[in-house]
N, C-alpha and C. Protein backbone atom coordinates (compact mmCIF):
# COMPACT_ATOMS: atom_id res chain seq x y z
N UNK A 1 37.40 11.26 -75.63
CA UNK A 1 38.70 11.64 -76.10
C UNK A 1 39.75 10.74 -75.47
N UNK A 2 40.73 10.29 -76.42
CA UNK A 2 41.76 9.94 -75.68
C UNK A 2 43.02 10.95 -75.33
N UNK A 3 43.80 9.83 -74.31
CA UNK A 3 44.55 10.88 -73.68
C UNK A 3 45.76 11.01 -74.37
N UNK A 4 46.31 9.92 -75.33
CA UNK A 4 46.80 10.12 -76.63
C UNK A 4 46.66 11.54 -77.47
N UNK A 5 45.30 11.59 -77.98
CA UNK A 5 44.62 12.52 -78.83
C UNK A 5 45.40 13.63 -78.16
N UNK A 6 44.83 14.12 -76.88
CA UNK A 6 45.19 15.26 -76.24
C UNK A 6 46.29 15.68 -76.16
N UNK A 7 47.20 14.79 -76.01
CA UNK A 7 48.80 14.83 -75.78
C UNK A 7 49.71 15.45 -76.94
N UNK A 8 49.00 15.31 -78.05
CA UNK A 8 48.85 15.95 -79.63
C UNK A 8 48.59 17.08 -79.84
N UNK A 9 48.09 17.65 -79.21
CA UNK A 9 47.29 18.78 -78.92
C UNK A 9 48.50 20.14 -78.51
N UNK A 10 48.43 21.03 -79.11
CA UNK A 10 48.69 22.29 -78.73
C UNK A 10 48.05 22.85 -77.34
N UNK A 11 48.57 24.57 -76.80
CA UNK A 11 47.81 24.43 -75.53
C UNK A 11 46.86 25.03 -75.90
N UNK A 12 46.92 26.10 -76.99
CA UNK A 12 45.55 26.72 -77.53
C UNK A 12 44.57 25.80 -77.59
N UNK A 13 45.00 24.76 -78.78
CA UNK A 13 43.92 23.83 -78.74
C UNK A 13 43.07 23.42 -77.93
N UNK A 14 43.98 23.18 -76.71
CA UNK A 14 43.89 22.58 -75.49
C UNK A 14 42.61 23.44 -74.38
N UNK A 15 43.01 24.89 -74.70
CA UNK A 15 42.32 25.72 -74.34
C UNK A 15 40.54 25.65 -74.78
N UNK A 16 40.80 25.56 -76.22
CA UNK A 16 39.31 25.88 -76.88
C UNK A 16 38.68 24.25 -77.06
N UNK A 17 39.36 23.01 -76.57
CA UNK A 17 38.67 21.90 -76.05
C UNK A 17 38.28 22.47 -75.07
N UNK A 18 38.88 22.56 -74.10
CA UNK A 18 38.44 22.91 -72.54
C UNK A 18 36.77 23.51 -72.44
N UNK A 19 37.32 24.74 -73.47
CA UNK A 19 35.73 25.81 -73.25
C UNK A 19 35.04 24.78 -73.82
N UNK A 20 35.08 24.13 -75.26
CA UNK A 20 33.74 23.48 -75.58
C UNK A 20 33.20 22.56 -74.65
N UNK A 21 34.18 21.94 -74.37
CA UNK A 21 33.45 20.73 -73.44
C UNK A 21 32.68 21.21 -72.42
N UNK A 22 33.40 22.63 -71.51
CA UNK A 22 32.22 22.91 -70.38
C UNK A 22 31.05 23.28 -70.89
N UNK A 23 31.12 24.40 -72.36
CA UNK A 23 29.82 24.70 -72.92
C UNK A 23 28.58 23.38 -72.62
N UNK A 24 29.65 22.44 -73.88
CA UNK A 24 28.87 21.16 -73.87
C UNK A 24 28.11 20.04 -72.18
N UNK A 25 29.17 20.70 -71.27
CA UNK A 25 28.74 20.14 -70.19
C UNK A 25 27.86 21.10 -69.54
N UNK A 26 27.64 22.15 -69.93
CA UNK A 26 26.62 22.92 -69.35
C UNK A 26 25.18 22.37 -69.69
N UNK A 27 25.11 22.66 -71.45
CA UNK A 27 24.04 21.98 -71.86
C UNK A 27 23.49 20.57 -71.81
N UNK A 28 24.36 19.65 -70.96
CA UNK A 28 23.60 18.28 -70.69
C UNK A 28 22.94 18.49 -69.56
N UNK A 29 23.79 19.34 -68.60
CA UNK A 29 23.01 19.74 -67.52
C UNK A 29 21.71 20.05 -67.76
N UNK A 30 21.34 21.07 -68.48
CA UNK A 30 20.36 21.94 -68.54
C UNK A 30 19.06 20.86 -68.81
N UNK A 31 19.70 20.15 -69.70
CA UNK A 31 18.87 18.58 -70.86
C UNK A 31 18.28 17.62 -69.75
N UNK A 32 19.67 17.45 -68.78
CA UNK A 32 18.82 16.62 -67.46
C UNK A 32 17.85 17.18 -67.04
N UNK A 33 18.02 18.72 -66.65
CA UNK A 33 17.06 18.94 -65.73
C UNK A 33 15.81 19.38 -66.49
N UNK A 34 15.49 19.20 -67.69
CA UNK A 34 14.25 19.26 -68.89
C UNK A 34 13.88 17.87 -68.85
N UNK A 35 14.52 16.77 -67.94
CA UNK A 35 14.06 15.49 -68.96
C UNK A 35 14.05 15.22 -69.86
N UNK A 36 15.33 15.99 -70.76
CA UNK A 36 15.34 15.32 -72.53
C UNK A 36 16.57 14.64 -72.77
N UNK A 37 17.05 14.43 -71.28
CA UNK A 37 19.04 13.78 -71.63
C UNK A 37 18.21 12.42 -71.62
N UNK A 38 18.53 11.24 -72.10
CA UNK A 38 17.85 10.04 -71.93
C UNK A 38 19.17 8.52 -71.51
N UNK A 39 20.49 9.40 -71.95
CA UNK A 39 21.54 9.07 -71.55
C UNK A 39 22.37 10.02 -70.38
N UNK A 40 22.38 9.62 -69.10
CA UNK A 40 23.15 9.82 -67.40
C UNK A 40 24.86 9.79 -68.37
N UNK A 41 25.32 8.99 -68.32
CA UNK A 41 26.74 8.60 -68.29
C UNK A 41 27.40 9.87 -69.20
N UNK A 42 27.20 10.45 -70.30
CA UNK A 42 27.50 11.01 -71.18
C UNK A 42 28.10 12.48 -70.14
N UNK A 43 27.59 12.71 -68.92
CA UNK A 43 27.65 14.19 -68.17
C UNK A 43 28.68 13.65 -67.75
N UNK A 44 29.29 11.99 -66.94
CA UNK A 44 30.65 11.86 -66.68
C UNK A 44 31.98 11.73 -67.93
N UNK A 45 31.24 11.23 -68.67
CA UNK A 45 32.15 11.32 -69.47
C UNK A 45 32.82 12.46 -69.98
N UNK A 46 32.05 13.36 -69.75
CA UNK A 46 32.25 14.81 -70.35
C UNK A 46 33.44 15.38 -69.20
N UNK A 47 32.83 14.96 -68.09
CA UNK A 47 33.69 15.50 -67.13
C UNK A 47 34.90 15.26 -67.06
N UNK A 48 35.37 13.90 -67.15
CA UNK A 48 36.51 12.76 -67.41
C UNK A 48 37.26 14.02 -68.44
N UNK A 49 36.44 13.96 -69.67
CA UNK A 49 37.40 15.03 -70.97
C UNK A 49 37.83 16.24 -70.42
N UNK A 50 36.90 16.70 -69.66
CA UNK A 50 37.42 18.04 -69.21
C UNK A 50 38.44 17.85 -68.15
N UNK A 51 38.20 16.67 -67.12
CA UNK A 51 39.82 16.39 -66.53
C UNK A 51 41.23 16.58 -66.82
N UNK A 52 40.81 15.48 -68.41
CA UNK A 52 41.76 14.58 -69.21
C UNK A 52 42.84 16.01 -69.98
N UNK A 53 41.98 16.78 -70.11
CA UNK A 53 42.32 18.01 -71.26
C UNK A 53 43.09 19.23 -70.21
N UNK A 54 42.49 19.45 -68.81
CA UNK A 54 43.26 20.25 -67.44
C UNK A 54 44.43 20.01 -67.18
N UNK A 55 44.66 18.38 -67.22
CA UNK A 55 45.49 17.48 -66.92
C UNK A 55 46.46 17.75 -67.70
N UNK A 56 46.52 17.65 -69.19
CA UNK A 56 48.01 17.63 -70.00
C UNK A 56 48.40 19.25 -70.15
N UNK A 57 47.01 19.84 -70.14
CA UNK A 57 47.29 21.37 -69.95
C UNK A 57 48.13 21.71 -68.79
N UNK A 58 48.11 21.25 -68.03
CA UNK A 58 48.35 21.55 -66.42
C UNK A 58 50.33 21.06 -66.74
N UNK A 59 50.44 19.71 -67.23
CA UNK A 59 51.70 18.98 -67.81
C UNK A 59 52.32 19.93 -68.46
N UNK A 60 51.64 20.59 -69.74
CA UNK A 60 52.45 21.52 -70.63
C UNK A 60 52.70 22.47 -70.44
N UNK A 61 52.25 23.33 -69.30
CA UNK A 61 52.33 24.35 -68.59
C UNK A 61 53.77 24.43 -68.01
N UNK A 62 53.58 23.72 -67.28
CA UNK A 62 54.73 22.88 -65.88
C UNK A 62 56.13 22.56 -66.44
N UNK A 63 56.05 22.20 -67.96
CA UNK A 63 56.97 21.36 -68.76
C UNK A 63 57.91 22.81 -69.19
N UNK A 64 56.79 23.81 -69.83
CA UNK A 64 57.34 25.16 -70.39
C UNK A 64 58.05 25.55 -69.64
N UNK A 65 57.60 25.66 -68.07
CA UNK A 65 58.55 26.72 -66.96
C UNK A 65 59.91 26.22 -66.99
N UNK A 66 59.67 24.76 -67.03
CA UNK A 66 61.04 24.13 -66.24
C UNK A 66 62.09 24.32 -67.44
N UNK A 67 61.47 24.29 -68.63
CA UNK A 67 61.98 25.07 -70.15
C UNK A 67 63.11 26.69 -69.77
N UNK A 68 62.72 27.23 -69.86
CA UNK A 68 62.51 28.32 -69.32
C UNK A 68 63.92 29.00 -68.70
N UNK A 69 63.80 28.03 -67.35
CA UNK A 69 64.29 28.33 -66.21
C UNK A 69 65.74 28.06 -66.86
C-alpha cells in the first residue's frame, strides 16, 4: 500500500484495513510455521502496511482533536 493510498482513506476505512491486514498477518504466520509461506518478505511487508495505516490513523485522530478544541 501506499502512503498516498492511505491518506485517501477515511478512518473507518482505515480501521477495517487495519483488521484485515493483521487477519492477513496472522495467517502468514501460521503458513511460516506449516512450511507453505515460500515467500519471508511478504510478513514485513505486511507489517510496514499495518504501520503505514496506525500511522495516518494515529494523524487523523490527532488532526480531529485539535479540530475540535
Amino acid at each position: 500500500m501506499k502512503i498516498r493510498d492511505i491518506k485517501q482513506k477515511t478512518e473507518k476505512e482505515l480501521k477495517d484495513a487495519h483488521a484485515q491486514l493483521t487477519i492477513k498477518l496472522r495467517s502468514l504466520r501460521f503458513d511460516l510455521k506449516l512450511a507453505k509461506l515460500q515467500s519471508t518478505h511478504v510478513i514485513r511487508q505486511t507489517k510496514q502496511d499495518i504501520a503505514r495505516v496506525l500511522t495516518v490513523l494515529q494523524e487523523k485522530h490527532g488532526s480531529s482533536e485539535t479540530k475540535t478544541e
